[in-house]
Structure formats: C-alpha cells, structure tokens
N, C-alpha and C. Protein backbone atom coordinates (compact mmCIF):
# COMPACT_ATOMS: atom_id res chain seq x y z
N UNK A 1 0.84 -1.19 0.00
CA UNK A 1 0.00 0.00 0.00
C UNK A 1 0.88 1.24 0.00
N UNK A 2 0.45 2.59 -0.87
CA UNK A 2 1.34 3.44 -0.73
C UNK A 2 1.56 4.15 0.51
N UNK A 3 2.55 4.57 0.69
CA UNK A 3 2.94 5.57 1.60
C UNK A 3 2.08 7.13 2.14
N UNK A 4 1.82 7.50 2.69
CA UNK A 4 1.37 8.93 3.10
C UNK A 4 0.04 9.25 3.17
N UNK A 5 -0.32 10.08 4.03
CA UNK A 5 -1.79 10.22 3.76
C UNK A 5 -2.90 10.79 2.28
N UNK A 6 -2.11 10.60 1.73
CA UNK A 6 -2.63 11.27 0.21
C UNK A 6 -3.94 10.13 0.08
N UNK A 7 -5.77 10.04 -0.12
CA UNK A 7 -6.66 9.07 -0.16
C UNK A 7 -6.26 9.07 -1.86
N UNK A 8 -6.07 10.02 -2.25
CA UNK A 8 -6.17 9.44 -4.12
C UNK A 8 -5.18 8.68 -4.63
N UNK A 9 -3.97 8.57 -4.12
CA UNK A 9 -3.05 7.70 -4.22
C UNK A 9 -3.26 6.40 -4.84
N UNK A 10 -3.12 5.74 -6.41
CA UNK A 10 -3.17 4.67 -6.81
C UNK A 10 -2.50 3.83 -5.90
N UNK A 11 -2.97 2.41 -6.15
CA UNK A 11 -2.76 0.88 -5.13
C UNK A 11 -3.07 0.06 -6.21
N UNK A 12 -2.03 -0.92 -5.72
CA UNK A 12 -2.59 -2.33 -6.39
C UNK A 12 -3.07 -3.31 -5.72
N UNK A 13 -4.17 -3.63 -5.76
CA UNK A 13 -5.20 -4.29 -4.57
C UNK A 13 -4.52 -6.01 -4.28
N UNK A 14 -3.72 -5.85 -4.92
CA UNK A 14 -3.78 -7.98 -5.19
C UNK A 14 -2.22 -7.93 -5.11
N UNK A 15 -2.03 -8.64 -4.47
CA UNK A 15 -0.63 -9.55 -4.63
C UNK A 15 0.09 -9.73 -5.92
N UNK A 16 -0.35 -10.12 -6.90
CA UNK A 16 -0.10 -10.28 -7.93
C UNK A 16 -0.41 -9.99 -9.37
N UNK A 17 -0.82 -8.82 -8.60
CA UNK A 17 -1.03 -8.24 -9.77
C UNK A 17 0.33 -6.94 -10.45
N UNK A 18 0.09 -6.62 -11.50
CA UNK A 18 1.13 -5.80 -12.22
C UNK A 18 0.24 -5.12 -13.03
N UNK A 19 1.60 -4.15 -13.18
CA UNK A 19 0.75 -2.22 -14.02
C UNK A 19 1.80 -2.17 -14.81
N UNK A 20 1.05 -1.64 -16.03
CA UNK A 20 2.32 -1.37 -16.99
C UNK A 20 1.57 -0.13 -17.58
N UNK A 21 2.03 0.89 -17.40
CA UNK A 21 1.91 1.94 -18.09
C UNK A 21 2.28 2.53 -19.46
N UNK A 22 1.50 2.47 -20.47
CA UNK A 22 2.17 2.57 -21.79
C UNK A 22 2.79 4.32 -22.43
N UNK A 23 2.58 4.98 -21.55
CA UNK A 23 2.92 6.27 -22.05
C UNK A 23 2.28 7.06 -22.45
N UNK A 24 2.75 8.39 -23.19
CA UNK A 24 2.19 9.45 -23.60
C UNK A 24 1.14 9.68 -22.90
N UNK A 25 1.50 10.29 -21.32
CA UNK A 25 0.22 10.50 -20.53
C UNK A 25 0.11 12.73 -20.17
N UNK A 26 1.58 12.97 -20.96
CA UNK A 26 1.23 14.38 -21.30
C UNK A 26 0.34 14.70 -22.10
N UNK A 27 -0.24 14.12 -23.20
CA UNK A 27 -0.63 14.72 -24.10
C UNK A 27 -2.33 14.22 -23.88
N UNK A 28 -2.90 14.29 -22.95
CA UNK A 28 -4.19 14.16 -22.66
C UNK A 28 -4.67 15.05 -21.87
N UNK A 29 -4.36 16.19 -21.53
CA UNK A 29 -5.28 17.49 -21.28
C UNK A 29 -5.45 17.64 -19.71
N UNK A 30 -5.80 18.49 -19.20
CA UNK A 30 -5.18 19.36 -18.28
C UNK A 30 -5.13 18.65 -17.21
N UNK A 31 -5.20 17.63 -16.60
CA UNK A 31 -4.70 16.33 -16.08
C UNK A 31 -3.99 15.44 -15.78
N UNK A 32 -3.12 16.23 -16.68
CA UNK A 32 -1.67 15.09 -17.18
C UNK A 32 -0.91 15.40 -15.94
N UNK A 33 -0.45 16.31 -15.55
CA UNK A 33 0.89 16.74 -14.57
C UNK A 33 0.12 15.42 -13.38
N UNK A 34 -1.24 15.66 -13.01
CA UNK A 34 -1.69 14.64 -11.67
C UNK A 34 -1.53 13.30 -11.85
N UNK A 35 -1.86 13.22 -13.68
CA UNK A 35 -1.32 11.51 -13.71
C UNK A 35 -0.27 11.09 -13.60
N UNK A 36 0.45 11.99 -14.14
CA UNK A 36 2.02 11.68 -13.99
C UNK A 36 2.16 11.72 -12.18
N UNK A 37 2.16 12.54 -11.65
CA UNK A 37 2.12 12.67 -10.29
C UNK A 37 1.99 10.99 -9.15
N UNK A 38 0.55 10.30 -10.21
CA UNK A 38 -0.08 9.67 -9.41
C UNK A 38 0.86 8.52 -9.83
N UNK A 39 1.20 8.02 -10.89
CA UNK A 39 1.60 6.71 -11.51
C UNK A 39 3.16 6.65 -11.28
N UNK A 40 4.36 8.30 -10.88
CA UNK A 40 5.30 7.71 -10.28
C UNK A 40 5.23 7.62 -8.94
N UNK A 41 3.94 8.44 -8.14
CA UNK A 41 3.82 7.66 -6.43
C UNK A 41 3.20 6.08 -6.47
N UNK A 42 2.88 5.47 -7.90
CA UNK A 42 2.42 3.92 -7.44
C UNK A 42 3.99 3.47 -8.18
N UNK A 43 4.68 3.74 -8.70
CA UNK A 43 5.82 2.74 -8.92
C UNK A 43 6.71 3.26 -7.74
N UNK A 44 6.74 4.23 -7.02
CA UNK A 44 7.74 4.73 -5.68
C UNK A 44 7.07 3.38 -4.61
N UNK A 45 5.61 3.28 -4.47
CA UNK A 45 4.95 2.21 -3.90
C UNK A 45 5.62 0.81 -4.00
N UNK A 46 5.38 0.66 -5.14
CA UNK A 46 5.27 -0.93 -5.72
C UNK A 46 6.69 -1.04 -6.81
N UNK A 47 7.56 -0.82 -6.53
CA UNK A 47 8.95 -0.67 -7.54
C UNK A 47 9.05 -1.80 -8.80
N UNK A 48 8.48 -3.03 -8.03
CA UNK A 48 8.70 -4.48 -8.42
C UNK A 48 7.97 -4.87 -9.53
N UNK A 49 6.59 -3.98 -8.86
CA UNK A 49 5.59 -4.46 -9.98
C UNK A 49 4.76 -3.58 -11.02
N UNK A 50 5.45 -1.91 -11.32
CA UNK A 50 5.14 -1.14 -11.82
C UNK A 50 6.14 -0.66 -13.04
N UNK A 51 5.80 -0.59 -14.18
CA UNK A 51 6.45 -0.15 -15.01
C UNK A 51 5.93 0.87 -16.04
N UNK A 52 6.61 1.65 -15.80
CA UNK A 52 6.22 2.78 -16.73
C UNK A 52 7.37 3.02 -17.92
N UNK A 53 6.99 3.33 -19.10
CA UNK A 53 7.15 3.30 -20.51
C UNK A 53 7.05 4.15 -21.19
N UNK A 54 8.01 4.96 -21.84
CA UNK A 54 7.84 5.91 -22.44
C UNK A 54 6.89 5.64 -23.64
N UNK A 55 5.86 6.79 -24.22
CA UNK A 55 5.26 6.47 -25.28
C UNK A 55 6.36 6.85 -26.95
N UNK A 56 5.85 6.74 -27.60
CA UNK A 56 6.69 7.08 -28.85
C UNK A 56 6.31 8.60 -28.92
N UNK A 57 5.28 9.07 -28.82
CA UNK A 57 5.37 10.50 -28.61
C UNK A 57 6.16 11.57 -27.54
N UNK A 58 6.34 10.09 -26.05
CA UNK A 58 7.38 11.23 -25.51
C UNK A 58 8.92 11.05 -26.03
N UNK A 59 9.21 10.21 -26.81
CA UNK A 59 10.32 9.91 -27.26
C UNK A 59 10.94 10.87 -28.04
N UNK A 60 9.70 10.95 -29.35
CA UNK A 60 9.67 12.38 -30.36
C UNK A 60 9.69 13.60 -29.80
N UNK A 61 9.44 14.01 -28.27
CA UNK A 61 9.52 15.06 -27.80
C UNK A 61 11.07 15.34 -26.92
N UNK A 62 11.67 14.54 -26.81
CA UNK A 62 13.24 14.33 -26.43
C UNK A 62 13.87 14.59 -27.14
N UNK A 63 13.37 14.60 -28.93
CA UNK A 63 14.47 15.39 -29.51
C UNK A 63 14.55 16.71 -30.00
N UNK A 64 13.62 17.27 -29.29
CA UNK A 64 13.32 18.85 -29.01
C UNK A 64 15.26 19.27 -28.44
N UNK A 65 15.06 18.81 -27.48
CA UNK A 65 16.37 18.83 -26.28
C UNK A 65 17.53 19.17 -27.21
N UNK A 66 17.73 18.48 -27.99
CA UNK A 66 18.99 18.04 -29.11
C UNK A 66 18.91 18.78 -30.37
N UNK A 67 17.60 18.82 -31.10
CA UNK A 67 17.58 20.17 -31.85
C UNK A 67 17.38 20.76 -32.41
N UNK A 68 17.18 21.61 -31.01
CA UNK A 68 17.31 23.09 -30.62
C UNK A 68 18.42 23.70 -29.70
N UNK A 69 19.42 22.69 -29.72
CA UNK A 69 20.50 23.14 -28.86
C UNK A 69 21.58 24.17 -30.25
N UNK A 70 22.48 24.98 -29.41
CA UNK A 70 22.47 25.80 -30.04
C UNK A 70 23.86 24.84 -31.64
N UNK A 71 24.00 23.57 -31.02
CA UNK A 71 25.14 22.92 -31.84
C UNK A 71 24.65 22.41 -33.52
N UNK A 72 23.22 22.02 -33.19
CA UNK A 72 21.98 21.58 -34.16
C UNK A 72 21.67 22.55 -35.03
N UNK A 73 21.19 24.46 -34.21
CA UNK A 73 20.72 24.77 -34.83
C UNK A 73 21.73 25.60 -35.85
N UNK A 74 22.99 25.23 -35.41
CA UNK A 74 24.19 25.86 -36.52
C UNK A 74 24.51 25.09 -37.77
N UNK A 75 23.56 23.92 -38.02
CA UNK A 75 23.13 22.82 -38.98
C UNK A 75 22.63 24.41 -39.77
N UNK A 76 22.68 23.69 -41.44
CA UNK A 76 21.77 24.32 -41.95
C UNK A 76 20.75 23.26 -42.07
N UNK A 77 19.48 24.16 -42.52
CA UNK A 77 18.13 23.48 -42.41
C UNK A 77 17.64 22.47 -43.19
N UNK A 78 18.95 22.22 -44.54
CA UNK A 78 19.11 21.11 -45.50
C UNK A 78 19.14 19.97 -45.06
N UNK A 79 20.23 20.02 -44.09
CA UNK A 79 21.08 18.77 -43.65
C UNK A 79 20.25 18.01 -42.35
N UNK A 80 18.76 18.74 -41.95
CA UNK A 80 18.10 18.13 -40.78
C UNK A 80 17.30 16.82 -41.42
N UNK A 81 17.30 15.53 -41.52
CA UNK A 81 17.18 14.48 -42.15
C UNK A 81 15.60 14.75 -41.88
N UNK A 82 14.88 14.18 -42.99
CA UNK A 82 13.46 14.07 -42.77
C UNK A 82 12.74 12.90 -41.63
N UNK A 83 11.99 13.46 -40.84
CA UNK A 83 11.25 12.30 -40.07
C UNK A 83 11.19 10.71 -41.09
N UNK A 84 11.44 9.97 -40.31
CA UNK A 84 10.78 8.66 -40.86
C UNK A 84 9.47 7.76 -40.22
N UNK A 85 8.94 8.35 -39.93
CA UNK A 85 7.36 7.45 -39.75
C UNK A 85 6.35 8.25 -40.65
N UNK A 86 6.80 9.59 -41.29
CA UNK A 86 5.72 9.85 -42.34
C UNK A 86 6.21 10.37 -43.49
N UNK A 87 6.67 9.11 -44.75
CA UNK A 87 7.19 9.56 -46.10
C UNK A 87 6.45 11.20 -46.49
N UNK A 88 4.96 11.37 -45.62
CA UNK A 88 4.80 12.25 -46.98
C UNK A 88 4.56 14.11 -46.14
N UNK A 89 5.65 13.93 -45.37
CA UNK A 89 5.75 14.96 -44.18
C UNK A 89 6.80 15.64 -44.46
N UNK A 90 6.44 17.08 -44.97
CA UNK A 90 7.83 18.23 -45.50
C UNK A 90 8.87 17.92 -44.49
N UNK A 91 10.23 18.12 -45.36
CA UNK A 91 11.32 18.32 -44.35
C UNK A 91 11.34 19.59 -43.58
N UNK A 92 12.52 19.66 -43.23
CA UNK A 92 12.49 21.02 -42.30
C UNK A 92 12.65 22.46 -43.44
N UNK A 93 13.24 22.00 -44.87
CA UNK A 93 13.85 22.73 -45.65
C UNK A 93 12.47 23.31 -46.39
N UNK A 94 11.68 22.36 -46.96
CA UNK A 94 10.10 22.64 -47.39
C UNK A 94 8.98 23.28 -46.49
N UNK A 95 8.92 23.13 -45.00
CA UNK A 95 8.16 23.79 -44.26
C UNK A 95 8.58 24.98 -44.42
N UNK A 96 10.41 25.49 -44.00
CA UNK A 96 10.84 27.11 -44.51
C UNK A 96 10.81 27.49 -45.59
N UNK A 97 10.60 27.01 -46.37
CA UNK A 97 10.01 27.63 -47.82
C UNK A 97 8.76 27.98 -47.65
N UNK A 98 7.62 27.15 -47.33
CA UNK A 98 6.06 27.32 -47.34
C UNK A 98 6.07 28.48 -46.40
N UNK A 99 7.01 28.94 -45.17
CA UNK A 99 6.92 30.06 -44.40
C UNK A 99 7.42 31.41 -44.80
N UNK A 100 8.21 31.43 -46.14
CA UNK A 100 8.89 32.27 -46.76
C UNK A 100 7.91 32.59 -47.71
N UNK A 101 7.03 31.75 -48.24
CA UNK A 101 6.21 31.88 -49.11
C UNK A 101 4.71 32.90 -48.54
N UNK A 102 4.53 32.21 -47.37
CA UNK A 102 3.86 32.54 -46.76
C UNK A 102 4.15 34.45 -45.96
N UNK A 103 4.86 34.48 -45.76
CA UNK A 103 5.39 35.97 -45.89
C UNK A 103 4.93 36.80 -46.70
N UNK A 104 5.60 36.52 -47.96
CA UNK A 104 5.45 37.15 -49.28
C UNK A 104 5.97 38.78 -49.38
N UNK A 105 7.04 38.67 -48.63
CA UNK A 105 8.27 39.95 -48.49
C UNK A 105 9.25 39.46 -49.34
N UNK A 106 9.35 38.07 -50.18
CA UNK A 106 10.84 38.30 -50.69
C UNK A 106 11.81 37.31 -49.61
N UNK A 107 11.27 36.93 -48.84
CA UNK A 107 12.35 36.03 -47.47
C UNK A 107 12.31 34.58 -48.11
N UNK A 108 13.53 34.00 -47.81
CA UNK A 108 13.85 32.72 -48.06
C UNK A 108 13.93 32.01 -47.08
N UNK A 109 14.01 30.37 -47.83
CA UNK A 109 14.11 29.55 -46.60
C UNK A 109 15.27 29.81 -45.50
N UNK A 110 16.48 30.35 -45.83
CA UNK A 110 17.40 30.50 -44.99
C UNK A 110 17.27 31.79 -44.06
N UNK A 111 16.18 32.51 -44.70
CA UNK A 111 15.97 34.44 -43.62
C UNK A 111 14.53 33.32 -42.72
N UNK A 112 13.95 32.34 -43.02
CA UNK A 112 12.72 31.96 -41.73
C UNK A 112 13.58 31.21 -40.95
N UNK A 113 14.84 30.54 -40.98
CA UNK A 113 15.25 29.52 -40.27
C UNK A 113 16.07 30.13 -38.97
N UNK A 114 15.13 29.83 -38.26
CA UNK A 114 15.38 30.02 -36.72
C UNK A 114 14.53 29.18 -35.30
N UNK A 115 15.40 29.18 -34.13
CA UNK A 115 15.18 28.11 -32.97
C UNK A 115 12.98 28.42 -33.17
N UNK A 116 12.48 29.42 -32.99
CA UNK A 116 11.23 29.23 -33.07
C UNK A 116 10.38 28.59 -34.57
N UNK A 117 10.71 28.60 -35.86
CA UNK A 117 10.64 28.29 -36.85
C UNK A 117 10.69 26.26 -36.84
N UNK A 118 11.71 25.90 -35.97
CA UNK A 118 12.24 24.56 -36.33
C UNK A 118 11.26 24.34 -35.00
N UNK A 119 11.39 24.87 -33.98
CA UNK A 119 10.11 24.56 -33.02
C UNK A 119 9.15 24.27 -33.43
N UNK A 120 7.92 24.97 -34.13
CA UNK A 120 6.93 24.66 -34.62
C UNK A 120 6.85 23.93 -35.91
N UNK A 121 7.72 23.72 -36.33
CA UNK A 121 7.84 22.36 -37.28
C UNK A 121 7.99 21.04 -36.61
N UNK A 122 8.80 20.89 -35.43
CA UNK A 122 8.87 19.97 -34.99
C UNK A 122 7.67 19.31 -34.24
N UNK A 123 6.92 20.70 -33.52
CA UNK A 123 5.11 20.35 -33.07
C UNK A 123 4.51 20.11 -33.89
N UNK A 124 4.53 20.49 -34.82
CA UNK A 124 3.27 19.96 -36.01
C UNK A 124 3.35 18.73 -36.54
N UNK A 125 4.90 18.17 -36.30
CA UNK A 125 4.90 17.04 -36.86
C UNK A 125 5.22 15.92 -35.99
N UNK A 126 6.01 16.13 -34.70
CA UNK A 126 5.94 15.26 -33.57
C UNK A 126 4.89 15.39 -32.83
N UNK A 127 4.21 16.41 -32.41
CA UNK A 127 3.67 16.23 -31.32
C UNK A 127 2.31 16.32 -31.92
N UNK A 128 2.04 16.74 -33.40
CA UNK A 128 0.60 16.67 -33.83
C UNK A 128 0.08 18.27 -33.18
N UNK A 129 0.83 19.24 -33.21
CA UNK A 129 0.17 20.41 -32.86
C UNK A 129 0.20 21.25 -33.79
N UNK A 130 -1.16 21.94 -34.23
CA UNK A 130 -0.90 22.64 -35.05
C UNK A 130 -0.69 24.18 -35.19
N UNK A 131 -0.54 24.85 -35.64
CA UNK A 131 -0.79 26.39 -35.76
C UNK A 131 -0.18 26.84 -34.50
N UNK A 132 0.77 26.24 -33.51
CA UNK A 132 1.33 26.47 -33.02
C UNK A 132 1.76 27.79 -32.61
N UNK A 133 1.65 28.71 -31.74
CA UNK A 133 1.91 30.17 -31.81
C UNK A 133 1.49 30.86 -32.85
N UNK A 134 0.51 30.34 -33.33
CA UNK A 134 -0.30 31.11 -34.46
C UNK A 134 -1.58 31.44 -33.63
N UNK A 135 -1.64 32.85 -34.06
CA UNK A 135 -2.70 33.70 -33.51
C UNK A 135 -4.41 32.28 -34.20
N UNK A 136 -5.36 33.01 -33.31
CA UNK A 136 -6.34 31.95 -33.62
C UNK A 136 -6.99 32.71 -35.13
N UNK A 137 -6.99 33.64 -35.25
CA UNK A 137 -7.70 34.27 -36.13
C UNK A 137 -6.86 33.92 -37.43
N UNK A 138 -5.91 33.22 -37.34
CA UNK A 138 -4.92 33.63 -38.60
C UNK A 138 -5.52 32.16 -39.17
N UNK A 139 -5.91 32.21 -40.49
CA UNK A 139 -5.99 30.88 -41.66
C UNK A 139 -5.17 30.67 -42.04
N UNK A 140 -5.37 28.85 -41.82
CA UNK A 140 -3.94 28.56 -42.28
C UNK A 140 -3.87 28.44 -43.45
N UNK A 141 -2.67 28.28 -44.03
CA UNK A 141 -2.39 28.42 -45.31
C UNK A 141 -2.43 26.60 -46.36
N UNK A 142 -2.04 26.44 -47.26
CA UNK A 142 -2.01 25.09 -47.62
C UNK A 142 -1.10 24.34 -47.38
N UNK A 143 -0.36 25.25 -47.14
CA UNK A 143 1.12 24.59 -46.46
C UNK A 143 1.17 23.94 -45.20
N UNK A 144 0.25 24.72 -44.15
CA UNK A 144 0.28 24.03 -43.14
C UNK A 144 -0.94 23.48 -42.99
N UNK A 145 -1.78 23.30 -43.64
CA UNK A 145 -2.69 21.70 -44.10
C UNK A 145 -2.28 20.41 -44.00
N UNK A 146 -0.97 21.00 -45.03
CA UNK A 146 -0.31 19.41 -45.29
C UNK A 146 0.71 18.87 -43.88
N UNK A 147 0.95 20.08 -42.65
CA UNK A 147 1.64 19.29 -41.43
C UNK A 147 0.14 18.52 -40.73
C-alpha cells in the first residue's frame, strides 16, 4: 500500500497483480501533470511491480532537447534528415520555404530559419500540434494543411 496520507493515491489491490503503463500521458489534457504525479507515487509504492514506458510521442519530444541546442541549430536546415514514420511529411527545408512563401516579403528559406521556426515544425509534426503560436484568427495556409 502506498505511503502517506494522500486518499487518491493509486494501489494495487492484489498480490499479484502488475501495471504497466504505456505512455504518452502528457498529451491528454489538463490532467496530465496529476497523472504523472499519481503513476510515479504507485511505482515509488510498488517498484517491483510497476512499469512505466515511455510512449513514442514522448520519445519524439526528447528530440526537441537536441535540436534546438544551439550545436543543431548551426546545422543548416538542408542537412536536418526528414522524419521517418511519415514519407509524406515536408522536411524542415520545405516547411521554410512554405513560411517564406507565406510571408510574401521576398524572405527565403534561410531568412525563416530560426530556434522558433524549427520549433513549430517539430510540433506539427511530432507532437501533432498545429498552428502552433499562431494567432487563432490567422488561416492557415495550404502549407500548413499538409503538417
């Protein structure tokens, strides 16, 4: 049984029983910080018989960390290899074009490429977020249809 007076505190009622937690429990809405909360006080509980698992979405969000560090973003925006779980998902080089386009000052892919630019490419396409720091009123364009 867990520790402390907390009553909401997950338990595992049975002897033998086991929890396996499959992940991606950020990305379910304004709730998440308590689940997370609750599911590492039942493996602090039960060490033996609790396992928690990263999802593939928090995996894709770990390489936020890496880049956007400042060693990555001195890459040019050519050389950032395209995702592989979706052949038909712009690289990083085609999203800064569609944002240069999207301008329509004359800016190229190399004048949009910056740490907030590769940010919201990387949400739209890892984390499934869209319009990202885009005002609500703003329509999106066809370009960002296709993230």
């Amino acid at each position: 049984m867990p520790a402390g007076p907390d009553r909401t505190a997950l338990m595992l009622t049975h002897s033998r029983v086991y929890f396996v937690y499959g992940g991606d429990a950020p990305d379910r809405g304004e709730g998440s910080e308590r689940l997370l909360r609750l599911l590492v006080g039942l493996k602090r509980a039960y060490p033996d018989r609790v396992a928690l698992l990263a999802g593939n979405r928090d995996l894709n969000k770990l390489r936020m960390t890496s880049e956007l560090a400042p060693s990555d973003l001195a890459r040019h925006h050519s050389m950032i290899p395209p995702i592989h779980w979706d052949a038909n998902a712009p690289t990083l080089s085609q999203y800064l074009e569609g944002v240069a386009a999207e301008r329509g000052d004359g800016s190229t892919a190399d004048d949009c490429d910056c740490a907030a630019e590769r940010l919201r490419w990387m949400c739209a396409l890892v984390a499934n977020v869209r319009q990202l720091f885009r005002p609500a009123t703003t329509q999106p364009s066809d370009h960002y249809r296709m993230l």
